[in-house]
C-alpha atoms as a PDB file:
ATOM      1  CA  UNK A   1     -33.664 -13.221  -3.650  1.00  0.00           C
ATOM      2  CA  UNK A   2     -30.694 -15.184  -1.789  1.00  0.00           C
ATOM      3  CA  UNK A   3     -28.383 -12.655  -3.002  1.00  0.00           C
ATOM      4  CA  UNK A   4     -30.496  -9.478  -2.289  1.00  0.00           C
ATOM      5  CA  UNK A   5     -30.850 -10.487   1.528  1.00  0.00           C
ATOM      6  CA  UNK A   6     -27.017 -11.526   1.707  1.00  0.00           C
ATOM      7  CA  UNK A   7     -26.023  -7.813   0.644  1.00  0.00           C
ATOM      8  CA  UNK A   8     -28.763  -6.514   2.631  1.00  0.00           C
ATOM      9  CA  UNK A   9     -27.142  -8.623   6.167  1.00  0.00           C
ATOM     10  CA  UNK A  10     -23.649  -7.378   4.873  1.00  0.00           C
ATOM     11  CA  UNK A  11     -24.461  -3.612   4.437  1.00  0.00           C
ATOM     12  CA  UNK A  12     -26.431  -3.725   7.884  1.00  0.00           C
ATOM     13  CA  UNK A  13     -23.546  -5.184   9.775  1.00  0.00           C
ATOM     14  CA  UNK A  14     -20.957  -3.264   8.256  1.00  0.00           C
ATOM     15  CA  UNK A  15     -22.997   0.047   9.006  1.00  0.00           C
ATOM     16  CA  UNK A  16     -22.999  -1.279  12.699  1.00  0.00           C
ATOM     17  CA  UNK A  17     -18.890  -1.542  12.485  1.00  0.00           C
ATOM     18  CA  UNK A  18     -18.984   1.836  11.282  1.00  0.00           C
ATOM     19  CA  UNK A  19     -20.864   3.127  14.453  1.00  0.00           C
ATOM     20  CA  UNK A  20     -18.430   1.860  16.661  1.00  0.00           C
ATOM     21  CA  UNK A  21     -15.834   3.715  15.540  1.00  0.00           C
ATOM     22  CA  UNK A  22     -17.961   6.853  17.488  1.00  0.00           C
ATOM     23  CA  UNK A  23     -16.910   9.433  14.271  1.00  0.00           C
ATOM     24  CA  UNK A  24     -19.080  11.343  14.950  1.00  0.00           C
ATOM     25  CA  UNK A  25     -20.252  11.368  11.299  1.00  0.00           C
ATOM     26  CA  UNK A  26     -23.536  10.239  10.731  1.00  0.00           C
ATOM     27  CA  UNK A  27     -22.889   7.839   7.603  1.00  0.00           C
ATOM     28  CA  UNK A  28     -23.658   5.126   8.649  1.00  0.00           C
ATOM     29  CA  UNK A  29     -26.825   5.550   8.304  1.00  0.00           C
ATOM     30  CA  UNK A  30     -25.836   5.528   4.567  1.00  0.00           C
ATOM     31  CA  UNK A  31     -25.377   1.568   4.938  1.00  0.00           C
ATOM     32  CA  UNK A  32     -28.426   1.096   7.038  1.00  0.00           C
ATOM     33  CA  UNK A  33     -30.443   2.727   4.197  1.00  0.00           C
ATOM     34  CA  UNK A  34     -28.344   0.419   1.785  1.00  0.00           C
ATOM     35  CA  UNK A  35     -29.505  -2.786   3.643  1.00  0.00           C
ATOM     36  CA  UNK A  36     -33.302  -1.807   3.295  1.00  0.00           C
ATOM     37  CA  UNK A  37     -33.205  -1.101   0.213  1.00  0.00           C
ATOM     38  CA  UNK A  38     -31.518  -4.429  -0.812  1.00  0.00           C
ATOM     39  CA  UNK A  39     -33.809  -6.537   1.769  1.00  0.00           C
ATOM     40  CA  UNK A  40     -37.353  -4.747  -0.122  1.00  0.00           C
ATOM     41  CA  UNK A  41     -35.719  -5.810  -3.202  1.00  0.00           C
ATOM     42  CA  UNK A  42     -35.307  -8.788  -1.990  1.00  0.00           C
ATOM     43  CA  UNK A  43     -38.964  -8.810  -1.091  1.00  0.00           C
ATOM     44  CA  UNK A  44     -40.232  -7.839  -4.161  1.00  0.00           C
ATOM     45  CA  UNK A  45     -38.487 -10.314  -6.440  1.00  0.00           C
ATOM     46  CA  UNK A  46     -39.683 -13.211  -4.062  1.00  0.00           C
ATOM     47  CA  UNK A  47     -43.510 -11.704  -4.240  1.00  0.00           C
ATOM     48  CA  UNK A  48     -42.669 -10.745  -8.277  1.00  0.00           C
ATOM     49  CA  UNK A  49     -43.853  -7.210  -7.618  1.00  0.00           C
ATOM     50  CA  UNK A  50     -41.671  -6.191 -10.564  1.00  0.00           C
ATOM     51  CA  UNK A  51     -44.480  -7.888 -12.426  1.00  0.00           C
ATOM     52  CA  UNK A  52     -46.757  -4.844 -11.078  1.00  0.00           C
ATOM     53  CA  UNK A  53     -44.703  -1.910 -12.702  1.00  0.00           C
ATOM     54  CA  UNK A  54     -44.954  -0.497 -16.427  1.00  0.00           C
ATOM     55  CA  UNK A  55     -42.468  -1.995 -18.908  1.00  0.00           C
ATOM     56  CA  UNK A  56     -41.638   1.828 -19.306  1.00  0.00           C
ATOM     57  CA  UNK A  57     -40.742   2.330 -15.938  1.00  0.00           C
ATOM     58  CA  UNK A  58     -38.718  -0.640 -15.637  1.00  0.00           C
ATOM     59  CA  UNK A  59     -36.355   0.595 -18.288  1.00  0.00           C
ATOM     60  CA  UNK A  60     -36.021   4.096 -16.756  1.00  0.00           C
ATOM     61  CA  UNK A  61     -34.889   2.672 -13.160  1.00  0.00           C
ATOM     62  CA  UNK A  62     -32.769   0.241 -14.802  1.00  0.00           C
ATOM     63  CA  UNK A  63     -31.217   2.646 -16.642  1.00  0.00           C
ATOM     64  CA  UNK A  64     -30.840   4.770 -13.920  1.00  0.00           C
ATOM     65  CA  UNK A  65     -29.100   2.443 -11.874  1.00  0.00           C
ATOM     66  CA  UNK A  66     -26.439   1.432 -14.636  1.00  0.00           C
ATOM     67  CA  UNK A  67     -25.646   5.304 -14.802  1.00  0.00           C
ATOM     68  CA  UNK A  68     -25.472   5.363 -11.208  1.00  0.00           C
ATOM     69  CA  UNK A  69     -22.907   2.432 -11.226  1.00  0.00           C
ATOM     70  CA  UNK A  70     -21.063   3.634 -13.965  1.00  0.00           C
ATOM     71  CA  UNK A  71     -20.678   7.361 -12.523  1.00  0.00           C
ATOM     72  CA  UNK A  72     -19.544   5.670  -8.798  1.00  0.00           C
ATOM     73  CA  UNK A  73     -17.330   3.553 -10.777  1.00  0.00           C
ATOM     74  CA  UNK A  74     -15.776   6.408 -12.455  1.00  0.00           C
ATOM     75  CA  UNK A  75     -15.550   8.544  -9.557  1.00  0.00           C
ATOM     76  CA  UNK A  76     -13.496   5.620  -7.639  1.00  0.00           C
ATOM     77  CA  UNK A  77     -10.756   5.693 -10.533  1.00  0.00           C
ATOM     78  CA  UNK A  78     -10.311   9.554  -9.710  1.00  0.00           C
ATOM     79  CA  UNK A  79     -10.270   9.437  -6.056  1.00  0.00           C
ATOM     80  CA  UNK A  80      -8.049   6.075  -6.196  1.00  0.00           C
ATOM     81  CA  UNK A  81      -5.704   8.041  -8.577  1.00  0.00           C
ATOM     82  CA  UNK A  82      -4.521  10.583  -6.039  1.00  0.00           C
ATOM     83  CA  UNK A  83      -4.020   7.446  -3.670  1.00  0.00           C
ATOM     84  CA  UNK A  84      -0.027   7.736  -4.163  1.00  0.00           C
ATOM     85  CA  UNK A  85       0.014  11.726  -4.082  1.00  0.00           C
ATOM     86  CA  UNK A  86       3.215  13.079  -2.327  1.00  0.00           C
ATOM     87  CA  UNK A  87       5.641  15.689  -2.726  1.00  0.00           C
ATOM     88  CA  UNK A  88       9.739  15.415  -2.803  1.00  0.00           C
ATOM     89  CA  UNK A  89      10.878  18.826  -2.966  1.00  0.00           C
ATOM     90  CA  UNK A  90      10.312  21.455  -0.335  1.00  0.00           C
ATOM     91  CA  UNK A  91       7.437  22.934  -0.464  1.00  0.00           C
ATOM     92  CA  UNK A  92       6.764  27.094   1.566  1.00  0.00           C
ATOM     93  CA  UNK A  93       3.239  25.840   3.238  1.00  0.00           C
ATOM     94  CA  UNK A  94       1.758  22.349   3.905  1.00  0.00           C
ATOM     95  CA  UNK A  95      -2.267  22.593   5.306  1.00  0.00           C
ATOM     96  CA  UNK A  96      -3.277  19.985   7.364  1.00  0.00           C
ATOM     97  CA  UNK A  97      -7.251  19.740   7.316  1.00  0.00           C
ATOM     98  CA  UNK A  98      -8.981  18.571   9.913  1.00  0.00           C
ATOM     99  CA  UNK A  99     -10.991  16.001  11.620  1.00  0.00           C
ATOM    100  CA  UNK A 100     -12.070  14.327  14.546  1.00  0.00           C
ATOM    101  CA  UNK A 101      -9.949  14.991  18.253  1.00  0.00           C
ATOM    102  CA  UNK A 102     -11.005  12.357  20.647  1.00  0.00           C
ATOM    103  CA  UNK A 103     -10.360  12.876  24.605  1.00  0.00           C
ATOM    104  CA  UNK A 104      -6.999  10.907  24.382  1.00  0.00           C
ATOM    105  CA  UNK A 105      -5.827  12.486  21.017  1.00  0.00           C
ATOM    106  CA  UNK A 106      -6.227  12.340  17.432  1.00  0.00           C
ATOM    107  CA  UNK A 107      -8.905  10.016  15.578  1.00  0.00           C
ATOM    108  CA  UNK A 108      -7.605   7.106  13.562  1.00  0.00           C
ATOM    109  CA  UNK A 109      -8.210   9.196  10.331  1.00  0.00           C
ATOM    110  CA  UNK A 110      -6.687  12.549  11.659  1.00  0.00           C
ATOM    111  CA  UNK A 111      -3.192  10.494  13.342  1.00  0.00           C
ATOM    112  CA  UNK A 112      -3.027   9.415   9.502  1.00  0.00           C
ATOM    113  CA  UNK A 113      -2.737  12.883   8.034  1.00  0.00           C
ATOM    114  CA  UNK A 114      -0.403  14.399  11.049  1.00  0.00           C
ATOM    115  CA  UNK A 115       1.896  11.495  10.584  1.00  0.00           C
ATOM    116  CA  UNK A 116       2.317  11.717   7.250  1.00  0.00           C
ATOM    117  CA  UNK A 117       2.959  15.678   7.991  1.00  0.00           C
ATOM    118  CA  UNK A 118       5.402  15.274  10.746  1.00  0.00           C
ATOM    119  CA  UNK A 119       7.582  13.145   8.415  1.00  0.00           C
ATOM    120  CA  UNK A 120       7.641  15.677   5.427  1.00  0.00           C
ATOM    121  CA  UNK A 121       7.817  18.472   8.090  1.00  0.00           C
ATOM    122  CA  UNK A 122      11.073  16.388   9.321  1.00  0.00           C
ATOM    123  CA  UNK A 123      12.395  16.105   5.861  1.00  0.00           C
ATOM    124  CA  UNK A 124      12.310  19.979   5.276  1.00  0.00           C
ATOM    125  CA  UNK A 125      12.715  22.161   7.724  1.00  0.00           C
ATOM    126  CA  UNK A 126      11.897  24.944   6.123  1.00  0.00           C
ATOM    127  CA  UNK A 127       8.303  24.353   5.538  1.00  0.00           C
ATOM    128  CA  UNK A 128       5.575  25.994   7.587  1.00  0.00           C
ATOM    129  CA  UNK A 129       1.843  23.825   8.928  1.00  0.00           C
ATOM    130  CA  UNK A 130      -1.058  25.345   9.020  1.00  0.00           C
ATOM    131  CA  UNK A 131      -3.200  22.938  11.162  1.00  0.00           C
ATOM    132  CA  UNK A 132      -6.970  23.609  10.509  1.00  0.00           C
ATOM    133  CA  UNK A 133     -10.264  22.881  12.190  1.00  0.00           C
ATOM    134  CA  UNK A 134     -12.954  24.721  14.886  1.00  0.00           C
ATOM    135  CA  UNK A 135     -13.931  22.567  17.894  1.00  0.00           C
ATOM    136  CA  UNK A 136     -16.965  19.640  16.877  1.00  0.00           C
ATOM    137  CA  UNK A 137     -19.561  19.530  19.542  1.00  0.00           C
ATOM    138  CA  UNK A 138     -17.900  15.921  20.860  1.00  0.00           C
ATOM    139  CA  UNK A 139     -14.515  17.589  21.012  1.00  0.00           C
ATOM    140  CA  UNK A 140     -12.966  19.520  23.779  1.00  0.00           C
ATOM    141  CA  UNK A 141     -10.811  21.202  21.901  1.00  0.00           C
ATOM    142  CA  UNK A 142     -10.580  22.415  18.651  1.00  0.00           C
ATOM    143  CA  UNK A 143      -9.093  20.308  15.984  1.00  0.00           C
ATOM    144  CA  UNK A 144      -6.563  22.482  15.256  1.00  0.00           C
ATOM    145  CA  UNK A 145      -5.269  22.591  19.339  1.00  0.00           C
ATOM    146  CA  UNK A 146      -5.063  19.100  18.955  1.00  0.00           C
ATOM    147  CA  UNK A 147      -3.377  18.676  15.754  1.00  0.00           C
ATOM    148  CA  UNK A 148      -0.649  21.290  16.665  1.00  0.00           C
ATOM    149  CA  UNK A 149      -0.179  19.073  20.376  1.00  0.00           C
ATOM    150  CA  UNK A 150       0.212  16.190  18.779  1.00  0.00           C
ATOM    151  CA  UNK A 151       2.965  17.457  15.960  1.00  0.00           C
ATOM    152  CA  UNK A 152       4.723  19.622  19.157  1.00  0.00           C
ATOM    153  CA  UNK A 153       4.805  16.152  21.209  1.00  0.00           C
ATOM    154  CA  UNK A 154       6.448  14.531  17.490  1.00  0.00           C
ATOM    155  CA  UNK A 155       9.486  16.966  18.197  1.00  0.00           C
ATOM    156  CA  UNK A 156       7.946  19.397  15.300  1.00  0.00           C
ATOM    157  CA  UNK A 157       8.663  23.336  16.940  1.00  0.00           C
ATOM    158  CA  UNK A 158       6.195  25.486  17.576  1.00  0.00           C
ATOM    159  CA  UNK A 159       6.774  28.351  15.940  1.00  0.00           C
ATOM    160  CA  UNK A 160       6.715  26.419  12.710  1.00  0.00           C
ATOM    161  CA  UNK A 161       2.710  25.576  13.394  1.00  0.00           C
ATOM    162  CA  UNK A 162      -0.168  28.377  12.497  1.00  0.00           C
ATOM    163  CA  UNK A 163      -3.549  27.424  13.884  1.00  0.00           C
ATOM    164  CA  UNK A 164      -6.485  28.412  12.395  1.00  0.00           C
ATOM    165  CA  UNK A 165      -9.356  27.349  14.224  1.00  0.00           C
ATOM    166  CA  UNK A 166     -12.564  28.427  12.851  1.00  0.00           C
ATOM    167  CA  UNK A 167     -13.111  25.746   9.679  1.00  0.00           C
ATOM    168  CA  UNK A 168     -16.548  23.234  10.230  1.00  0.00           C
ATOM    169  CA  UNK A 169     -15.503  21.759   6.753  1.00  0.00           C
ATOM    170  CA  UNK A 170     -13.085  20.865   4.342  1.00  0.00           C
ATOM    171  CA  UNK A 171     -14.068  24.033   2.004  1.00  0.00           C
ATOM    172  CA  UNK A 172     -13.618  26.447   5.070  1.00  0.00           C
ATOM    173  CA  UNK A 173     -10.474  23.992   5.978  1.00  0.00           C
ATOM    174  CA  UNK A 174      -8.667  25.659   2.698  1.00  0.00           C
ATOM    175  CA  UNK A 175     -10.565  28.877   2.439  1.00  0.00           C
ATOM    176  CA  UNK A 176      -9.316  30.120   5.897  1.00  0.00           C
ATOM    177  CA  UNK A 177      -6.121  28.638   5.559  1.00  0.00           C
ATOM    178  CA  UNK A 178      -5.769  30.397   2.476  1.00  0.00           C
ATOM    179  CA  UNK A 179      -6.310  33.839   4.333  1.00  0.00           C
ATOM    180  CA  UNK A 180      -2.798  33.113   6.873  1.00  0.00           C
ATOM    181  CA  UNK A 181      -0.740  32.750   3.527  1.00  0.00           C
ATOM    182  CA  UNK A 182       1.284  35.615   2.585  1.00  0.00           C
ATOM    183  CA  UNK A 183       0.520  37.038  -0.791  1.00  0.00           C
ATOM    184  CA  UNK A 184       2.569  36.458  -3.827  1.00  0.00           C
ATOM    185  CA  UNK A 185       3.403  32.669  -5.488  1.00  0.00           C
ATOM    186  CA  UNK A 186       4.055  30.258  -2.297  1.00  0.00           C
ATOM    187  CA  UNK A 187       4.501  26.511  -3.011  1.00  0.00           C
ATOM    188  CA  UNK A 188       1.529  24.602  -0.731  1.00  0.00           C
ATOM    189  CA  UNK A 189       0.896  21.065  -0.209  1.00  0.00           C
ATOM    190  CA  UNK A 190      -2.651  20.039   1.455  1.00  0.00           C
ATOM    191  CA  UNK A 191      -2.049  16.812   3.537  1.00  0.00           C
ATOM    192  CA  UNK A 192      -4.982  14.555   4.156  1.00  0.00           C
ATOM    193  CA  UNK A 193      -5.780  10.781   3.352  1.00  0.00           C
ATOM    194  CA  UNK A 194      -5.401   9.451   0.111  1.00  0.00           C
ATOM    195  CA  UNK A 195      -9.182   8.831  -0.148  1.00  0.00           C
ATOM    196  CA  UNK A 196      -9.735  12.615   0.076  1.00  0.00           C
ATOM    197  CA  UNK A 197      -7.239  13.950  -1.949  1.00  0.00           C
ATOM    198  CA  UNK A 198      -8.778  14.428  -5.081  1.00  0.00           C
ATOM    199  CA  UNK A 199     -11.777  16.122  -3.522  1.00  0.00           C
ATOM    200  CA  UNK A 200      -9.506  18.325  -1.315  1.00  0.00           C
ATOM    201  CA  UNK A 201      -7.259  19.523  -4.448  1.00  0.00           C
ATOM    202  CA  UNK A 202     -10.606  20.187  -6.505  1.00  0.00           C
ATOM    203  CA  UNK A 203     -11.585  22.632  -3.630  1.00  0.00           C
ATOM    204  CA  UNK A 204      -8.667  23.899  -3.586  1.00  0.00           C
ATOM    205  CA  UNK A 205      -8.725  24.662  -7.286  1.00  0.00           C
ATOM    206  CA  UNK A 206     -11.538  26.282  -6.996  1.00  0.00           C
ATOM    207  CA  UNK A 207     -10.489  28.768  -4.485  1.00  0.00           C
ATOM    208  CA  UNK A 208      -7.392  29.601  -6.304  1.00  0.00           C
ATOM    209  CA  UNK A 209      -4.850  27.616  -5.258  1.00  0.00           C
ATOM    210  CA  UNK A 210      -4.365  26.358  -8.752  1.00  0.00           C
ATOM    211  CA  UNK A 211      -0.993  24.446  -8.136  1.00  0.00           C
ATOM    212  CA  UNK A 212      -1.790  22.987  -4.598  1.00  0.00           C
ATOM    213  CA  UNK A 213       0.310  19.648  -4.164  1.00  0.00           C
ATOM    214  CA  UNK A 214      -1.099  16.598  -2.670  1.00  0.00           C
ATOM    215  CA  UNK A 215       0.387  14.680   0.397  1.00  0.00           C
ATOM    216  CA  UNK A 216      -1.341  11.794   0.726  1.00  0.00           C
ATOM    217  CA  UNK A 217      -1.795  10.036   4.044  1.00  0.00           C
ATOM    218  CA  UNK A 218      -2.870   6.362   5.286  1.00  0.00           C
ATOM    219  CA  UNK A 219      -6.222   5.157   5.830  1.00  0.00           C
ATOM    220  CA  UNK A 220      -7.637   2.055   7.464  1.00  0.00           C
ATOM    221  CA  UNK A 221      -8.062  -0.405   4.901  1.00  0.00           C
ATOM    222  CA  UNK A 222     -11.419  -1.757   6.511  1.00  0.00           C
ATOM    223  CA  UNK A 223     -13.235   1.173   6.509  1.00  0.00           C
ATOM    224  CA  UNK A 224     -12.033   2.739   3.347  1.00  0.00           C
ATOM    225  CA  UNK A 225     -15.672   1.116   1.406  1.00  0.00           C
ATOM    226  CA  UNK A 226     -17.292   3.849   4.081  1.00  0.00           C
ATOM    227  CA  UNK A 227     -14.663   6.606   3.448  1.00  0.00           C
ATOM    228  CA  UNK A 228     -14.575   6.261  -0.603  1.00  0.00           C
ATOM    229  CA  UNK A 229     -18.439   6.131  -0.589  1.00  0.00           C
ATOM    230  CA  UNK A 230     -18.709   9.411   1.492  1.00  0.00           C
ATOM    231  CA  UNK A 231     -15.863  10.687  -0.752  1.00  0.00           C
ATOM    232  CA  UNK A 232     -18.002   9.877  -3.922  1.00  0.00           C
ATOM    233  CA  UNK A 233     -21.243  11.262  -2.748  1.00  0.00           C
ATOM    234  CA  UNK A 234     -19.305  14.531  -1.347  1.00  0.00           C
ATOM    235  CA  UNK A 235     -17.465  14.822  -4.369  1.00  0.00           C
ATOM    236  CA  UNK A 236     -20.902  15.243  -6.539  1.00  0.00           C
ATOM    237  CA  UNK A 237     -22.473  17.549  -3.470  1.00  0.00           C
ATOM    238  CA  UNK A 238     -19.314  19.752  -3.963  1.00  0.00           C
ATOM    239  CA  UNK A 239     -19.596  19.485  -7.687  1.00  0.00           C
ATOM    240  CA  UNK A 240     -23.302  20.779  -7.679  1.00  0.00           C
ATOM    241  CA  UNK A 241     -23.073  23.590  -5.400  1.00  0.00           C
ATOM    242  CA  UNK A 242     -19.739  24.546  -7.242  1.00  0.00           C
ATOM    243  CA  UNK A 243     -17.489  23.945  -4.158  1.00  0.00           C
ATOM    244  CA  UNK A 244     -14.393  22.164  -6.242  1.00  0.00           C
ATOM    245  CA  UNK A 245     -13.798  22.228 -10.248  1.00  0.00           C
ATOM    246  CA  UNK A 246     -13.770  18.867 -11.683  1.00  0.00           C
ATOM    247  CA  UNK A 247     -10.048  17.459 -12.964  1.00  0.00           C
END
């Protein structure tokens, strides 16, 4: 029971350090959920209500939570595989997806991904950003005015920045980047963080860009439990409704 309503206190307090990082996405919720769950099963091992339930049953929820652990487990070795993605040569066409613009500039998670582009767009000059991402309803801009601001005020020109700015999610991020590429065979590199590159490249895979290289950027180290959890769930969602190909 001790251990149940231990988890249950951590999940609930770090869903509340998630909040106050004002995202905007509504995960936390995920950990608040978490926390109940382990604080009834806390509960019901003190009260033995396991007692109450079918042999039978048992087995299949047991069973159904070591598949569940052994599928997150999984998908954590392929999303912490693409952790070291980056790109040496010079690539035609790096696509920077979006995410969050604050009033005073890029979130935590989107400075990540533009810094990591302004250095590679430093190191070759002859590569081209597309910066991609409508405006949210906290932001008063869209993502991609922000992005290409920021990169301008990193010494990055401006001609060598295409905004598209119509994208809600990272499947439209690619889709209508895709669209400003010229036709033919174009080398492109997708920058976001490291925690989302696998799920970013399977998208991309799926719309075609077959060869898409992946630049991956920094993340915060304390809220990477939240961002590879999202990453794991969104990775089966985009599986299911055949968003991104598994690789």
């Amino acid at each position: 029971m001790i251990i149940f309503i231990v988890l249950a206190v951590l999940s609930i307090t770090y869903g509340f350090i998630v909040v106050s990082v004002a995202s905007g996405s509504k995960f936390f919720l995920f950990w608040f959920l978490l926390g109940a769950i382990f604080l009834l099963c806390g509960v019901g091992v003190k009260r033995n209500w396991y007692l109450l339930l079918p042999k039978w049953l048992m087995g299949i929820l047991g069973a159904l939570v070591f598949v569940g652990m052994a599928v997150f487990l999984f998908l954590m070795v392929k999303i912490g595989a693409c952790f070291e993605y980056t790109c040496d040569t010079p690539l035609d066409y790096i696509i920077v997806l979006g995410a969050q613009v604050k009033d005073d500039g890029p979130s935590v998670v989107l400075k990540y991904r533009l810094d990591c582009a302004a250095e590679y767009l430093e190191k070759n000059p002859g590569t081209i950003c597309i910066v991609t991402g409508a405006k949210g309803s906290n932001e008063r801009v869209t993502e991609a005015r922000g992005m290409a601001d920021y990169l301008i005020s990193a010494g990055i020109a401006e001609e060598r920045i295409i905004l598209e700015e119509q994208a809600t999610n990272t499947s439209e991020n690619i889709r209508y980047s895709k669209a400003l590429l010229p036709s033919g065979d174009v080398a492109v590199g997708i920058v976001t963080n490291n925690f989302h590159v696998y799920r970013a490249l399977g998208i991309a895979k799926k719309q075609g860009i077959e060869d898409a290289t992946g630049l991956a950027a920094g993340s915060s180290l304390s809220f990477l439990p939240n961002n590879m959890t999202r990453e794991a769930i969104g990775v089966l969602k985009d599986l299911a409704f055949g968003n991104m190909v598994f690789w």
